[in-house]
Protein backbone atom coordinates (compact mmCIF):
# COMPACT_ATOMS: atom_id res chain seq x y z
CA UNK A 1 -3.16 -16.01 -30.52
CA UNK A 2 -1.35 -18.13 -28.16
CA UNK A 3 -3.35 -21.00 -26.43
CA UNK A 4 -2.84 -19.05 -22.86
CA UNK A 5 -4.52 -16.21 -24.02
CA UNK A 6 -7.49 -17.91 -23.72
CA UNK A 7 -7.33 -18.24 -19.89
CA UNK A 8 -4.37 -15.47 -18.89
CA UNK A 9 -5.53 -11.89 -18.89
CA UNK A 10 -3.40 -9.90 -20.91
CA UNK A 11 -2.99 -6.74 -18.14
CA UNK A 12 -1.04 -9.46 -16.24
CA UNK A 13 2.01 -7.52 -17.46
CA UNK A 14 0.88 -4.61 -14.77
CA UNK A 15 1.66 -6.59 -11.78
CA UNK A 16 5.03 -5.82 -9.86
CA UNK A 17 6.94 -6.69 -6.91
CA UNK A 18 5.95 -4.24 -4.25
CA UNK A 19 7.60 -5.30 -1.19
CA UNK A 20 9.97 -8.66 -0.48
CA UNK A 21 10.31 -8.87 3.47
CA UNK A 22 12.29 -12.02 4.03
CA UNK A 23 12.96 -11.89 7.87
CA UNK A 24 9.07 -11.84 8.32
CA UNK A 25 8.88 -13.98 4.83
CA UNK A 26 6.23 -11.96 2.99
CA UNK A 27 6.15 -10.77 -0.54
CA UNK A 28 3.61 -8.46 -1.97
CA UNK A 29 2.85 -7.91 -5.53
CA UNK A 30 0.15 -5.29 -6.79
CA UNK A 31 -1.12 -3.64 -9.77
CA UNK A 32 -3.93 -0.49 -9.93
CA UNK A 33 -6.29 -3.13 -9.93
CA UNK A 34 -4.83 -6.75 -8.11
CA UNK A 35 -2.69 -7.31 -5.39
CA UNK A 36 -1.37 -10.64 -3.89
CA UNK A 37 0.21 -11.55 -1.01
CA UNK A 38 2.41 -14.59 0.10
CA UNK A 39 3.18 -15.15 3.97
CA UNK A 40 4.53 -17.86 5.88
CA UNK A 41 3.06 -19.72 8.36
CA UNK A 42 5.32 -22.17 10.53
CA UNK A 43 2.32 -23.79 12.23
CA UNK A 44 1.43 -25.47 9.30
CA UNK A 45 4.44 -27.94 7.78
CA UNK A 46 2.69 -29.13 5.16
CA UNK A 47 1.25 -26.53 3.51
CA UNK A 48 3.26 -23.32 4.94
CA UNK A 49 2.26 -20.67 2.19
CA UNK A 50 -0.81 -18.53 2.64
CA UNK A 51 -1.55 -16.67 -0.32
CA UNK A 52 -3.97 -13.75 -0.78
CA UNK A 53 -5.66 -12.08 -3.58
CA UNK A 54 -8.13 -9.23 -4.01
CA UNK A 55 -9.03 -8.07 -7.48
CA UNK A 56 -11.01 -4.93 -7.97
CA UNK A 57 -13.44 -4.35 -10.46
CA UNK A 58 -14.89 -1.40 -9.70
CA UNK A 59 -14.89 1.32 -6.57
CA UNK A 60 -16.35 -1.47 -3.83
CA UNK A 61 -16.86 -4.64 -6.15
CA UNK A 62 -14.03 -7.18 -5.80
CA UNK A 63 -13.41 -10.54 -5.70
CA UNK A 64 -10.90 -12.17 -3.33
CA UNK A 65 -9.70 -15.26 -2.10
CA UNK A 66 -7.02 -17.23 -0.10
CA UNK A 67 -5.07 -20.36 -0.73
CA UNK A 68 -2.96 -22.64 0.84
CA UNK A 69 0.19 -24.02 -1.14
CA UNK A 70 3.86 -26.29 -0.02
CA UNK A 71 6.89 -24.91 -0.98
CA UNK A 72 6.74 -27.41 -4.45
CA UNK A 73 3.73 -26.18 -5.26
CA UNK A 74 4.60 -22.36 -4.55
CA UNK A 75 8.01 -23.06 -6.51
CA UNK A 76 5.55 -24.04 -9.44
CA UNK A 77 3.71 -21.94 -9.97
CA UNK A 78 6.20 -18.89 -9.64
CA UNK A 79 8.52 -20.74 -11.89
CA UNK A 80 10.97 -21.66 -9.34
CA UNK A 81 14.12 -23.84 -10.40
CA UNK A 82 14.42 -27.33 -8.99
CA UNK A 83 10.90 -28.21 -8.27
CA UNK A 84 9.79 -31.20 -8.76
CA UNK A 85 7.72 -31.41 -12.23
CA UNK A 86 4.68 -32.33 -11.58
CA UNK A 87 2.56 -31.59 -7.49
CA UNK A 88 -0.11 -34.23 -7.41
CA UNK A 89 -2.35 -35.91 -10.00
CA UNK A 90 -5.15 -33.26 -9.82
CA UNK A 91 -3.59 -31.21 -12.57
CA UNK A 92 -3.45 -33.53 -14.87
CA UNK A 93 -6.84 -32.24 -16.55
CA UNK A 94 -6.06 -28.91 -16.33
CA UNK A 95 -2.32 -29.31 -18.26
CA UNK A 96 -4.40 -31.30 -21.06
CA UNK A 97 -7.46 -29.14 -21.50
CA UNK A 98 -5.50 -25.55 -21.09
CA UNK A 99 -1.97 -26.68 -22.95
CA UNK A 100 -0.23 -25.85 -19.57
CA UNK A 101 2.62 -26.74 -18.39
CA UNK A 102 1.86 -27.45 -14.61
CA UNK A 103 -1.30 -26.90 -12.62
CA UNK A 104 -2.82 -27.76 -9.55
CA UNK A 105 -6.53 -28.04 -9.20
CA UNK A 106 -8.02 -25.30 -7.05
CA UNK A 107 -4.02 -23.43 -6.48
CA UNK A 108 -2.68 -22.54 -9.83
CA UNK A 109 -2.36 -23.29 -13.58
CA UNK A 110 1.08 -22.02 -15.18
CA UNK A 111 2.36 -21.82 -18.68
CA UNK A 112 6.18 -20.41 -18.92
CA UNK A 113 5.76 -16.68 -17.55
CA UNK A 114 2.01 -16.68 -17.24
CA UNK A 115 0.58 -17.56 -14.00
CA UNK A 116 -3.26 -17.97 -12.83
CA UNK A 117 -4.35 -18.34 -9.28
CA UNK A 118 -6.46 -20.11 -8.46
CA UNK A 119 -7.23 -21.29 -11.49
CA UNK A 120 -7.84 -20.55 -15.18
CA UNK A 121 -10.47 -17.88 -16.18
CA UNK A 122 -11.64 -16.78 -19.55
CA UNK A 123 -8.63 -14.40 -19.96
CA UNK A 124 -11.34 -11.04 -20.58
CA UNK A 125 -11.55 -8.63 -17.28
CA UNK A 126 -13.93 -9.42 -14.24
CA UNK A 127 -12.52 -13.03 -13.81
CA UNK A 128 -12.01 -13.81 -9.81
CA UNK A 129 -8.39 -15.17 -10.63
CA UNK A 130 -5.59 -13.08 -10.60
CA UNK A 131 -3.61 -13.33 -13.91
CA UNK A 132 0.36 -12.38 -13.50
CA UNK A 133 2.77 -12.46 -15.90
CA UNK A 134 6.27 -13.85 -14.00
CA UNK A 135 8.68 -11.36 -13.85
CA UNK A 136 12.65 -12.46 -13.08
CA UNK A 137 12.34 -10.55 -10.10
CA UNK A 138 8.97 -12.24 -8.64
CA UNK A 139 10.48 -15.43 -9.10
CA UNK A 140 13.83 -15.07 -7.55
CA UNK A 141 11.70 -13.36 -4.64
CA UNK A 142 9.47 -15.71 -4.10
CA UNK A 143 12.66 -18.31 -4.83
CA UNK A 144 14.75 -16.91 -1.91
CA UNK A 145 11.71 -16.97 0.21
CA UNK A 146 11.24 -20.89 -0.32
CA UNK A 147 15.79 -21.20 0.26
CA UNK A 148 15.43 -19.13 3.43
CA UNK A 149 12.54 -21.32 5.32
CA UNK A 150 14.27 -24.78 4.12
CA UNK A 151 17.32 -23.22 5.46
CA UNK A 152 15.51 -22.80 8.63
CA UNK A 153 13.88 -26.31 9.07
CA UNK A 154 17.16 -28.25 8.67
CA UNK A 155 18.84 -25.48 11.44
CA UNK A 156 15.78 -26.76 13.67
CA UNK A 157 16.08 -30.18 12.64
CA UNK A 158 19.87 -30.19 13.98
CA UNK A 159 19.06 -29.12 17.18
């Protein structure tokens, strides 16, 4: 049993790429039972990301929640290339108690392909985090989303 396994539910697998719109910079991923969303918002330069989850459990029980994250920390946790290593210092207990490689208290906790948001759970069904193991194509989605908005802020920086 690998130390992720503890915290990453193993259905994770299950969650695909359902739609990539990059002129209105969205990406949707969903299983039978998850879905997550990721939309831009340029209001907000620091943290331009909104991201979206609903999990069901059962008919009308769900959990859900809603997150704010940069473009780093979105690069992070999807496993982007050319992020910096390491968001902020509020990981730091996370990557030590879970054997993680990068985290972010309250966004995400990542080790190689497997990806928790917000947070880690105890890995069994009925945790409010959504558990997705990183596909190449989720990451070069989510990747081209980040390149096309920096692309846009230095066009509107020139002008």
């Amino acid at each position: 049993m690998s130390i992720y396994e503890a915290w990453h539910n193993s259905n994770s697998y299950k969650i695909r790429l359902e739609a990539c719109d990059l002129i209105e910079r969205k990406i949707k991923l969903s299983s039978s039972a998850a879905y997550l969303n990721i939309s831009w918002d340029k209001e907000n330069i620091d943290f331009p990301w909104l991201v979206e989850w609903t999990i069901i459990f059962f008919r009308d029980e769900k959990a859900s929640g809603k997150i704010r994250m940069s473009n780093n920390e979105l690069g992070l946790a999807f496993n982007v290339s050319g992020c910096q290593s390491h968001p902020t210092k509020y990981g730091d207990w996370m990557i030590k108690r879970y054997y993680a490689e990068f985290a972010e208290q309250g966004k995400f906790i990542r080790d190689q392909d497997r990806l928790n948001i917000p947070g880690p759970g105890t890995g069994n069904d009925g945790d409010p985090n959504i558990s997705i193991l990183l596909a190449s194509e989720i990451t070069k989605a989510v990747e081209a989303l980040i390149q096309i908005v920096k692309a846009d802020s230095k066009n509107v920086n020139r002008n």
